[in-house]
N, C-alpha and C. Protein backbone atom coordinates (compact mmCIF):
# COMPACT_ATOMS: atom_id res chain seq x y z
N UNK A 1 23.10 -19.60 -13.70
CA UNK A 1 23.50 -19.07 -14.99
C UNK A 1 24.72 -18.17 -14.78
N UNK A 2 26.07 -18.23 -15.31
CA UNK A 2 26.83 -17.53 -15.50
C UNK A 2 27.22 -16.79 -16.65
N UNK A 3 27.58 -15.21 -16.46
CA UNK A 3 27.77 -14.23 -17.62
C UNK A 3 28.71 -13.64 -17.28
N UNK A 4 29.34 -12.99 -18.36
CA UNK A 4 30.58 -12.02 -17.79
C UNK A 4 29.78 -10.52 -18.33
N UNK A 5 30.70 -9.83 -17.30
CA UNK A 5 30.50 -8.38 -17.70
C UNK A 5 30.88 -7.57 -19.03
N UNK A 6 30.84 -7.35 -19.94
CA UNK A 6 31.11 -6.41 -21.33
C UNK A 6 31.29 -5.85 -21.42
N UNK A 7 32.53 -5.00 -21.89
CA UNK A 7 32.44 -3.75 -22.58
C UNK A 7 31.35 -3.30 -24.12
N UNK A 8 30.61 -2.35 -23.93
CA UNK A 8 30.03 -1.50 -24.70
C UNK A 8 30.42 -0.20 -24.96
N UNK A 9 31.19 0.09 -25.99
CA UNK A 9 31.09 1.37 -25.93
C UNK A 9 31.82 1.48 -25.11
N UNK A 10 31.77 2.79 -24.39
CA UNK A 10 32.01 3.53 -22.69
C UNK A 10 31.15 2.43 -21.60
N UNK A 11 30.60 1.93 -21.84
CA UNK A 11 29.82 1.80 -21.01
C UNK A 11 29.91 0.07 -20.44
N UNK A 12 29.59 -0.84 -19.61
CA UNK A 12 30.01 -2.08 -19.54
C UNK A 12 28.84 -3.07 -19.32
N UNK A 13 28.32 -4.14 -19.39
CA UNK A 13 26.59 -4.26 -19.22
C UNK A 13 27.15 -5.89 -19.29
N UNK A 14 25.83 -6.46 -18.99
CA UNK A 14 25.34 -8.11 -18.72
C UNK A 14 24.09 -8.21 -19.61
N UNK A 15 24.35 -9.23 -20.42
CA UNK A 15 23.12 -10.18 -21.18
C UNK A 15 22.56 -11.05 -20.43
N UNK A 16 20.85 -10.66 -20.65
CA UNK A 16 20.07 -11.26 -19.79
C UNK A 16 19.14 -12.59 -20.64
N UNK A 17 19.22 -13.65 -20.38
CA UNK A 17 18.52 -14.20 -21.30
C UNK A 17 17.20 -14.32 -21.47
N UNK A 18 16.48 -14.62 -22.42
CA UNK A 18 15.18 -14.46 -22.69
C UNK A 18 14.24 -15.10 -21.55
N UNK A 19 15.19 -16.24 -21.30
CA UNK A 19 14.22 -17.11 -20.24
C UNK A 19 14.49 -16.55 -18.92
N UNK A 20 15.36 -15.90 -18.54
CA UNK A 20 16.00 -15.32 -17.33
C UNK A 20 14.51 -14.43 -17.01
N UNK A 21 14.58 -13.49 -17.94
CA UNK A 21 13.76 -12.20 -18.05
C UNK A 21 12.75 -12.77 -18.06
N UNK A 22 12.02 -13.70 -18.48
CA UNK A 22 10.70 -14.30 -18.56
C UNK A 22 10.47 -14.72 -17.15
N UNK A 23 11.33 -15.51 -17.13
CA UNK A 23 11.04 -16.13 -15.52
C UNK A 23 11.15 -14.74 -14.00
N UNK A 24 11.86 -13.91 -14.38
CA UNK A 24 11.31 -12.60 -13.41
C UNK A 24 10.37 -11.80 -13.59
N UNK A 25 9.77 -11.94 -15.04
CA UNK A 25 8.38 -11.20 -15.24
C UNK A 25 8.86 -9.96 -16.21
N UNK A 26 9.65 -10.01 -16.43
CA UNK A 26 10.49 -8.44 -17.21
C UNK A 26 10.38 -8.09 -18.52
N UNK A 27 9.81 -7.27 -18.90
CA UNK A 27 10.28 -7.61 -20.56
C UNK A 27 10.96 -6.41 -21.40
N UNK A 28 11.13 -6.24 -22.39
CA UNK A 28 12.01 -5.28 -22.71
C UNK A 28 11.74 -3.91 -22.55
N UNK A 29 12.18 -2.81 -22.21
CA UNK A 29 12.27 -2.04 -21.99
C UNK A 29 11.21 -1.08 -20.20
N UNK A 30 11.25 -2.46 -19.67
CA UNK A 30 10.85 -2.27 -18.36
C UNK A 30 11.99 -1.39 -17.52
N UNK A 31 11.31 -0.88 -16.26
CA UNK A 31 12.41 -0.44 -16.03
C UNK A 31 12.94 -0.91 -14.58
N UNK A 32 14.26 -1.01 -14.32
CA UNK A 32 14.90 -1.95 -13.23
C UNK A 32 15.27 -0.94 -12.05
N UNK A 33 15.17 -1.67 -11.00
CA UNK A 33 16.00 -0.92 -9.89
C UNK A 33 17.04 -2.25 -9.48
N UNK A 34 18.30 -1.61 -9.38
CA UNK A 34 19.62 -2.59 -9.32
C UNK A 34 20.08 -1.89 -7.56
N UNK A 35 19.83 -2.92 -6.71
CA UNK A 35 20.59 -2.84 -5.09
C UNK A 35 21.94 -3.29 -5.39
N UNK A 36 22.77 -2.63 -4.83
CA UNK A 36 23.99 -2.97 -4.65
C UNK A 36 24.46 -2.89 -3.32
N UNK A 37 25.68 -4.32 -2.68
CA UNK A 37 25.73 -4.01 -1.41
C UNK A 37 27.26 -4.96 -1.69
N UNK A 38 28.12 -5.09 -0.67
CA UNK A 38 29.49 -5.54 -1.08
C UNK A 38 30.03 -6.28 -2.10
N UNK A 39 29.35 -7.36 -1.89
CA UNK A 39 29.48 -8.42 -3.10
C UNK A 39 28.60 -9.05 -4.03
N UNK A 40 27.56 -8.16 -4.38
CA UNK A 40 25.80 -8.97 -4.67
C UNK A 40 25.26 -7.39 -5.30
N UNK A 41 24.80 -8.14 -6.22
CA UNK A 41 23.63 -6.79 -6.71
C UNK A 41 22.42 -7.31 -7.00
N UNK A 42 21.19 -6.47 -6.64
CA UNK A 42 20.36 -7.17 -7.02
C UNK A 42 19.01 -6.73 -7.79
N UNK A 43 18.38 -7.34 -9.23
CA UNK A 43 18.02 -6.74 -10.28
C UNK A 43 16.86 -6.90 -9.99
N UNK A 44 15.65 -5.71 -9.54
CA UNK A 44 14.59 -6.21 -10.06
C UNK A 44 13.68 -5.28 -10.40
N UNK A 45 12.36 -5.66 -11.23
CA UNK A 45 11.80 -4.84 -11.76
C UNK A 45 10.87 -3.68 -10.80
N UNK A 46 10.63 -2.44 -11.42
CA UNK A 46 9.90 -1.31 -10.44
C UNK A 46 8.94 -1.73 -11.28
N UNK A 47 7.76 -2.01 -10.35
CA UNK A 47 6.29 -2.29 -10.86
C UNK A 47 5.67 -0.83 -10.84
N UNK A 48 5.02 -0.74 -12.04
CA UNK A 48 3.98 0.90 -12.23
C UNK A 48 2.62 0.50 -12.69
N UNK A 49 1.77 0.66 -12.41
CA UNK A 49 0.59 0.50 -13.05
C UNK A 49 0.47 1.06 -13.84
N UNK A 50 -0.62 0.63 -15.06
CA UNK A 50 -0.64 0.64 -16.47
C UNK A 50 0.71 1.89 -17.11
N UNK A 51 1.76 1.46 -17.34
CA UNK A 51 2.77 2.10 -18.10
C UNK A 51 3.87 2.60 -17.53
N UNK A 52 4.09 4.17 -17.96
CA UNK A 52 5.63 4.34 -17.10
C UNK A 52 5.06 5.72 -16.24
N UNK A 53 3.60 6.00 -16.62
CA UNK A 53 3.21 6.93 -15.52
C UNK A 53 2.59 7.08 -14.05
N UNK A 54 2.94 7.77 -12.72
CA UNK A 54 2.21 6.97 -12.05
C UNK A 54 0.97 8.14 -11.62
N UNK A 55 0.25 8.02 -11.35
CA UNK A 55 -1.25 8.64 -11.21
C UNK A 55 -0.74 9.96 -10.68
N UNK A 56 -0.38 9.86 -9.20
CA UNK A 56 0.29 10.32 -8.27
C UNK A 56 1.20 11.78 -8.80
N UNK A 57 1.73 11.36 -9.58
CA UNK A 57 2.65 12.52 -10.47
C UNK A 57 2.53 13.07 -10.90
N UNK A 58 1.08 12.44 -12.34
CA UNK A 58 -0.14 13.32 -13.28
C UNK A 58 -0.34 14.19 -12.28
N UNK A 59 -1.65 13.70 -11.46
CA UNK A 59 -2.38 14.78 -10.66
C UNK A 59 -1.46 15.97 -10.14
N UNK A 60 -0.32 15.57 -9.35
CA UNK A 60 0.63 16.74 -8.62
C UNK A 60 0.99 18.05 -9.41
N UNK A 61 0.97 17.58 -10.81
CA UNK A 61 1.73 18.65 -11.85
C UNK A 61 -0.04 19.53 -12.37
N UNK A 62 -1.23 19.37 -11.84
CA UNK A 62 -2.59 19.93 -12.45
C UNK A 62 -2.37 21.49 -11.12
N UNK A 63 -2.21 22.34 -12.61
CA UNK A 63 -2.15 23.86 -11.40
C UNK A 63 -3.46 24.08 -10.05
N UNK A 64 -2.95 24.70 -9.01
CA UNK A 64 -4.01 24.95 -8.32
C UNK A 64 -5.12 24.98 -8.66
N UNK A 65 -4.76 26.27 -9.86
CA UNK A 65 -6.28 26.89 -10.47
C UNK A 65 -6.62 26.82 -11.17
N UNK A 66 -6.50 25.40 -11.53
CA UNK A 66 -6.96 24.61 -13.18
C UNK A 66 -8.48 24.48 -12.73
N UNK A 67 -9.33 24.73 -13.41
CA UNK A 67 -10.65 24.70 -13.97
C UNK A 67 -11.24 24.01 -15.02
N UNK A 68 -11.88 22.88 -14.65
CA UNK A 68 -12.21 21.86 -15.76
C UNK A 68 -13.57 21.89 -16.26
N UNK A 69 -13.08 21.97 -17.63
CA UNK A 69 -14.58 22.23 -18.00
C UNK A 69 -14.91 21.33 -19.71
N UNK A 70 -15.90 21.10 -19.67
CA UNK A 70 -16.57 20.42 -20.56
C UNK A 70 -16.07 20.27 -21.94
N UNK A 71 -15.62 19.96 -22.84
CA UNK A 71 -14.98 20.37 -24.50
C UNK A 71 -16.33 19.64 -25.31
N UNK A 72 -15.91 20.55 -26.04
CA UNK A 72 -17.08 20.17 -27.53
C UNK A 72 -15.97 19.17 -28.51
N UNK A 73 -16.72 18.26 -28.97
CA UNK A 73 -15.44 17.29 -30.07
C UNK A 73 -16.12 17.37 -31.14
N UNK A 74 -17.30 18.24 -31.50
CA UNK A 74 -17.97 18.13 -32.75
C UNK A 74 -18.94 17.01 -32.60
N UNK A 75 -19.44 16.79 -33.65
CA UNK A 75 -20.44 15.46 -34.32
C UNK A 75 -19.80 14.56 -34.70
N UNK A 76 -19.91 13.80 -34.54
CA UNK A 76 -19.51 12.02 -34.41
C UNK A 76 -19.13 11.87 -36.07
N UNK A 77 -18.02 11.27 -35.80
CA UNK A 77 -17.47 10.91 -37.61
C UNK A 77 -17.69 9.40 -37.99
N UNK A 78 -17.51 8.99 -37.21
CA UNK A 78 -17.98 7.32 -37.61
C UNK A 78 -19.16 6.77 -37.02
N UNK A 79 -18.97 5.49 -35.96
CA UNK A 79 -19.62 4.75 -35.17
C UNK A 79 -20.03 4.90 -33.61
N UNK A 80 -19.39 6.75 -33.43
CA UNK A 80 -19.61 6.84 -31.93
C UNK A 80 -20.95 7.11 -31.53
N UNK A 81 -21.07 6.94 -30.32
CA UNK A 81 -21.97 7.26 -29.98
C UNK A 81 -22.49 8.35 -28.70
N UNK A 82 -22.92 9.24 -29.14
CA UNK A 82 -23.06 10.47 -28.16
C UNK A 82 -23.68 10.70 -27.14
């Protein structure tokens, strides 16, 4: 498949086609890591489990001396069950 490069704006970018992106697994608003090396770049997706957070990161940011404790949510408003 051949594309040319674009001006946008300030900015300059490549159209990826639907089937391109399908066939690498990608879909919109995934997010890419692009290698670059003399003459070749190369696009591919950063895999995260479920979403754009990774576990690893949550936990790191929970203060030392966080203390977890139980919450009350009230009495059930619909169909839950307690």
């Amino acid at each position: 498949m051949l594309v040319k490069v674009q001006k946008w704006g300030n900015s300059q970018g490549i159209r990826l086609s639907k089937e391109v992106l399908a066939e690498a697994n990608i879909l919109v608003g995934d997010e890419l890591e692009i290698i670059s090396t003399k003459d070749q770049l190369v696009i591919k997706p950063v895999r995260k489990i479920r979403g754009k957070y990774q576990l690893q990161d949550l936990v790191s940011q929970i203060p030392q001396d966080y203390k977890p404790q139980e919450e009350d949510w009230g009495s059930a408003v619909g169909l839950e069950a307690w």
